[in-house]
C-alpha atoms as a PDB file:
ATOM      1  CA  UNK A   1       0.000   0.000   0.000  1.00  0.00           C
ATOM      2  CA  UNK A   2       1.105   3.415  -0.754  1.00  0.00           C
ATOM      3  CA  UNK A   3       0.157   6.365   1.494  1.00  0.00           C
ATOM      4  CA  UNK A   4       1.159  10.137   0.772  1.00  0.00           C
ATOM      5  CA  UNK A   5       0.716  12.398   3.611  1.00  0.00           C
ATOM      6  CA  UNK A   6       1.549  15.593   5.828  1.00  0.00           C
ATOM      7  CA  UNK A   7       0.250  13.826   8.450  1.00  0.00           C
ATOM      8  CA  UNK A   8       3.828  12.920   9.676  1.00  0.00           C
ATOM      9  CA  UNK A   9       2.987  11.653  13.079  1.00  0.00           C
ATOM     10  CA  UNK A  10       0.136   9.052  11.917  1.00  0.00           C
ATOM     11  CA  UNK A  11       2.525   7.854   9.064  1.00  0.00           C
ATOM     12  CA  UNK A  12       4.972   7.142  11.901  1.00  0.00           C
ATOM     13  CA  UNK A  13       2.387   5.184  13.347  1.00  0.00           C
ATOM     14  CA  UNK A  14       1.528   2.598  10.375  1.00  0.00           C
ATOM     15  CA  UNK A  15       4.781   2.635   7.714  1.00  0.00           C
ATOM     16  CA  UNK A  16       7.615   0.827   8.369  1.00  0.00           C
ATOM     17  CA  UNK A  17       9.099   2.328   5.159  1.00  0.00           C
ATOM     18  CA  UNK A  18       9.132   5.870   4.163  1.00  0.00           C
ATOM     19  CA  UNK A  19      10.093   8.339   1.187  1.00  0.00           C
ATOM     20  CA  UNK A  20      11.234  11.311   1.464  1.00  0.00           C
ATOM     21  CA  UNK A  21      10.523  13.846  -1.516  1.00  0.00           C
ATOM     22  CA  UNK A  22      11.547  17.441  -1.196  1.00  0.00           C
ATOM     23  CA  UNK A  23      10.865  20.007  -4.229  1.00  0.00           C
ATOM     24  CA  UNK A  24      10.676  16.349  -6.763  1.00  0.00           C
ATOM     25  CA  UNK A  25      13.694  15.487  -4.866  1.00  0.00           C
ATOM     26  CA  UNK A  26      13.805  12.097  -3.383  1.00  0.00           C
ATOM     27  CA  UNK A  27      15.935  12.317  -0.408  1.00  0.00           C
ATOM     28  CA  UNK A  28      15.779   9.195   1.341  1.00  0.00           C
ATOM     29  CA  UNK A  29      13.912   5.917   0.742  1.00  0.00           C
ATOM     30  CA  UNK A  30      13.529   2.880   3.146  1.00  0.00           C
ATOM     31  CA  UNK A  31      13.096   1.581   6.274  1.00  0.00           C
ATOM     32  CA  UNK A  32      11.903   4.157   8.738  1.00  0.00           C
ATOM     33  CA  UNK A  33      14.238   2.461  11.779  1.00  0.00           C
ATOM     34  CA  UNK A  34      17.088   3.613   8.925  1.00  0.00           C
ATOM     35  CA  UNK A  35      15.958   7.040   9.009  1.00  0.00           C
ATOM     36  CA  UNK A  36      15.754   7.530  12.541  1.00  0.00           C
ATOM     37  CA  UNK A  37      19.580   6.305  12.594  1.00  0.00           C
ATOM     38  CA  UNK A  38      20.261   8.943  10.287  1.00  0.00           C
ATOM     39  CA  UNK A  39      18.860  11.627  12.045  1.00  0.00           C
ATOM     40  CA  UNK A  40      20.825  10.763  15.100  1.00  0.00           C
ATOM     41  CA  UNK A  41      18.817  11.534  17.595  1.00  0.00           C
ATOM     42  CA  UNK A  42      20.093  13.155  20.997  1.00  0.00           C
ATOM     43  CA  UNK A  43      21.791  11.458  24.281  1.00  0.00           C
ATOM     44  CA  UNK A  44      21.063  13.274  27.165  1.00  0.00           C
ATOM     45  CA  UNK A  45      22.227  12.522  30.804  1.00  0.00           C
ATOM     46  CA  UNK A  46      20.752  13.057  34.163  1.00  0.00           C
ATOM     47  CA  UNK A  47      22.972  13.191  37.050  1.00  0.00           C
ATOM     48  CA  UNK A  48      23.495  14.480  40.436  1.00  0.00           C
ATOM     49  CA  UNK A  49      25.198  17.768  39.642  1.00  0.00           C
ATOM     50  CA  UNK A  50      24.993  18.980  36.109  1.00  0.00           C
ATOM     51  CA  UNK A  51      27.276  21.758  35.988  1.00  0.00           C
ATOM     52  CA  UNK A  52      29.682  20.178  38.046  1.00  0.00           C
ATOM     53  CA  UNK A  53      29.375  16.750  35.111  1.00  0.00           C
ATOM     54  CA  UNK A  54      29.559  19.197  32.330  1.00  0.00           C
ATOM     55  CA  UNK A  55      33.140  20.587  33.701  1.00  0.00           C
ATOM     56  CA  UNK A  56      34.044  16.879  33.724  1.00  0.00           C
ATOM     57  CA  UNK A  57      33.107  15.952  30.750  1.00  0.00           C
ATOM     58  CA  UNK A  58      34.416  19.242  29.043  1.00  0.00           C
ATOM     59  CA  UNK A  59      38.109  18.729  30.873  1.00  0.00           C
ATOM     60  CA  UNK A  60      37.776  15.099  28.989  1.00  0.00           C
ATOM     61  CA  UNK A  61      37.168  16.043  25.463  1.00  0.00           C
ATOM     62  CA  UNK A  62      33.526  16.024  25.037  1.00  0.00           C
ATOM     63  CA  UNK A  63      31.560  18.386  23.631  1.00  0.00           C
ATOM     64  CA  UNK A  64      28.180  18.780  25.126  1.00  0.00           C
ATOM     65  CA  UNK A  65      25.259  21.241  26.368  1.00  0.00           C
ATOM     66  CA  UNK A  66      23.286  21.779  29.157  1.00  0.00           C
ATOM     67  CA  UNK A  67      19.489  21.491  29.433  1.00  0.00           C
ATOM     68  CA  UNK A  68      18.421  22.144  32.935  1.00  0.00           C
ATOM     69  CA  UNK A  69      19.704  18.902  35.136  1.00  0.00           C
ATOM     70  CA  UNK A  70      20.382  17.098  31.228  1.00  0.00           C
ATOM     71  CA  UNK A  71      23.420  16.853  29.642  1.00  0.00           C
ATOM     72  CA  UNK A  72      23.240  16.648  25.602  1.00  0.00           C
ATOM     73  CA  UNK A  73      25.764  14.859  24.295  1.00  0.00           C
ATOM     74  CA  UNK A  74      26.989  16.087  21.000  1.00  0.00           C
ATOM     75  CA  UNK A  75      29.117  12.901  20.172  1.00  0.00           C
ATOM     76  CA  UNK A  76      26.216  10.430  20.288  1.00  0.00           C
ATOM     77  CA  UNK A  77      28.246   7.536  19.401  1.00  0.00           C
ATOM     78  CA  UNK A  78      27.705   4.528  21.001  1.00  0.00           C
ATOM     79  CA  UNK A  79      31.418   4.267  22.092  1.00  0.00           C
ATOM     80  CA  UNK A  80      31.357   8.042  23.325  1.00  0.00           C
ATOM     81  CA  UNK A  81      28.313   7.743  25.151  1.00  0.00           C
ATOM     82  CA  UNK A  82      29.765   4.655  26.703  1.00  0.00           C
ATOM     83  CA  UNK A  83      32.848   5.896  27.668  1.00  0.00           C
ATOM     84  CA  UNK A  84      31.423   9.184  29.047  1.00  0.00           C
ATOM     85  CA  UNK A  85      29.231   7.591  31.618  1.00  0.00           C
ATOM     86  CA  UNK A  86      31.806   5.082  32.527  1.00  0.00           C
ATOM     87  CA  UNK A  87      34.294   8.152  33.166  1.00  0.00           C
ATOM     88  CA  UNK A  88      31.709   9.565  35.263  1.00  0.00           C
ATOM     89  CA  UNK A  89      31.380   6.311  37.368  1.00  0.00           C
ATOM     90  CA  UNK A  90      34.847   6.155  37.504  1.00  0.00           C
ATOM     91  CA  UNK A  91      35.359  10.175  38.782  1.00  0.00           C
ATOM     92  CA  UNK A  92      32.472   9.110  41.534  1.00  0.00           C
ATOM     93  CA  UNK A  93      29.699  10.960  39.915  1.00  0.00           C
ATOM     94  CA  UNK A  94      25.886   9.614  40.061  1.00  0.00           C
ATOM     95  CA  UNK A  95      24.401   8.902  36.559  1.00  0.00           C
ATOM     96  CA  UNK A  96      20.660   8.506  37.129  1.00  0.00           C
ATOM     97  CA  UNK A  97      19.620   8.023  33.213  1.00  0.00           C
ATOM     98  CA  UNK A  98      20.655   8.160  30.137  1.00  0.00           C
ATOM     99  CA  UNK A  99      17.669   8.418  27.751  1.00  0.00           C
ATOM    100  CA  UNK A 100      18.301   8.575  24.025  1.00  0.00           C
ATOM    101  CA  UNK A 101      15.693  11.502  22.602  1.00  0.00           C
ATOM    102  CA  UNK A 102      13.253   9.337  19.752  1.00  0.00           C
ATOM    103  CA  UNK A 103      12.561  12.030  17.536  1.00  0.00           C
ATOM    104  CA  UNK A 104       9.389  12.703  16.250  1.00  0.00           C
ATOM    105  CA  UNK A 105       9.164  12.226  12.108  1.00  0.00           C
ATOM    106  CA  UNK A 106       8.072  15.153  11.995  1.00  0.00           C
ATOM    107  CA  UNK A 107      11.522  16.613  12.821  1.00  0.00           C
ATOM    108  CA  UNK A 108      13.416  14.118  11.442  1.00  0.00           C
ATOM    109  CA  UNK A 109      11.390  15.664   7.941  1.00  0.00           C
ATOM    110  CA  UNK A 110      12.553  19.143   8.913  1.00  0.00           C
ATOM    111  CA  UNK A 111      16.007  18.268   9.531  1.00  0.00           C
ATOM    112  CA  UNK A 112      16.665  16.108   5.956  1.00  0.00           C
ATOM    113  CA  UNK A 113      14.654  18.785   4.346  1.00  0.00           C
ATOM    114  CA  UNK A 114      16.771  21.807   5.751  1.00  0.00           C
ATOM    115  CA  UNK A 115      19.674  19.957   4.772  1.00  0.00           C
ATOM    116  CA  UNK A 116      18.835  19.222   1.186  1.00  0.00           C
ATOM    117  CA  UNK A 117      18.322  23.283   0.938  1.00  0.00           C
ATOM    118  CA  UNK A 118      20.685  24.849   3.160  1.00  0.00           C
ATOM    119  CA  UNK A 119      18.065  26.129   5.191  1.00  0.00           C
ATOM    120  CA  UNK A 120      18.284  25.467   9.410  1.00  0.00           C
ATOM    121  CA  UNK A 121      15.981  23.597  10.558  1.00  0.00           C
ATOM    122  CA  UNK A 122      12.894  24.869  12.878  1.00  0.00           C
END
């Protein structure tokens, strides 16, 4: 079956592959699980003292940003995010989660889009 749609947050509910077209461009096609790895979505820490973690982590090499008590990490590899929290276990700090953002299609639209035409996303 073949659906077309701005609805981007029902799609995400029934495809489990996706097109993306863009001005008769056709930016990405397949899996939907692909294009959420392509979008890579955001790793974000909780822990006991954030500014105090985000010195840490900054003195190691990471680059990162604060959200409140969450850290966003901006190298969300899975051997960066691995090795940051086990630094932080190591240096005696509390990790309390580590949560990686699911984006909304939606977004993940906006952000392939934006890139295709230079613009920044919204």
């Amino acid at each position: 079956m073949f659906i077309s749609s701005h609805l981007l947050a029902e799609v995400d509910q029934v495809a489990t592959r996706v097109g993306v077209l863009d001005k008769g461009r056709l930016l990405f096609q397949g899996p939907i699980e692909r294009m959420r790895e392509l979008a890579r979505p955001s790793v974000r820490v909780k822990t006991g003292d954030a500014e105090r973690v985000r010195r840490a982590l900054l003195s190691y090499g990471f680059s990162l940003e604060r959200d409140g008590e969450w850290l966003v990490l901006e190298d969300r590899t899975d051997a960066r995010v691995a090795e940051a929290v086990a630094r932080l276990v190591q240096d005696g700090f509390p990790v309390y989660r580590v949560e990686e953002e699911k984006l909304p299609l939606e977004r993940i639209f906006l952000q392939m889009t934006s890139q295709a035409t230079g613009r920044k996303a919204g």
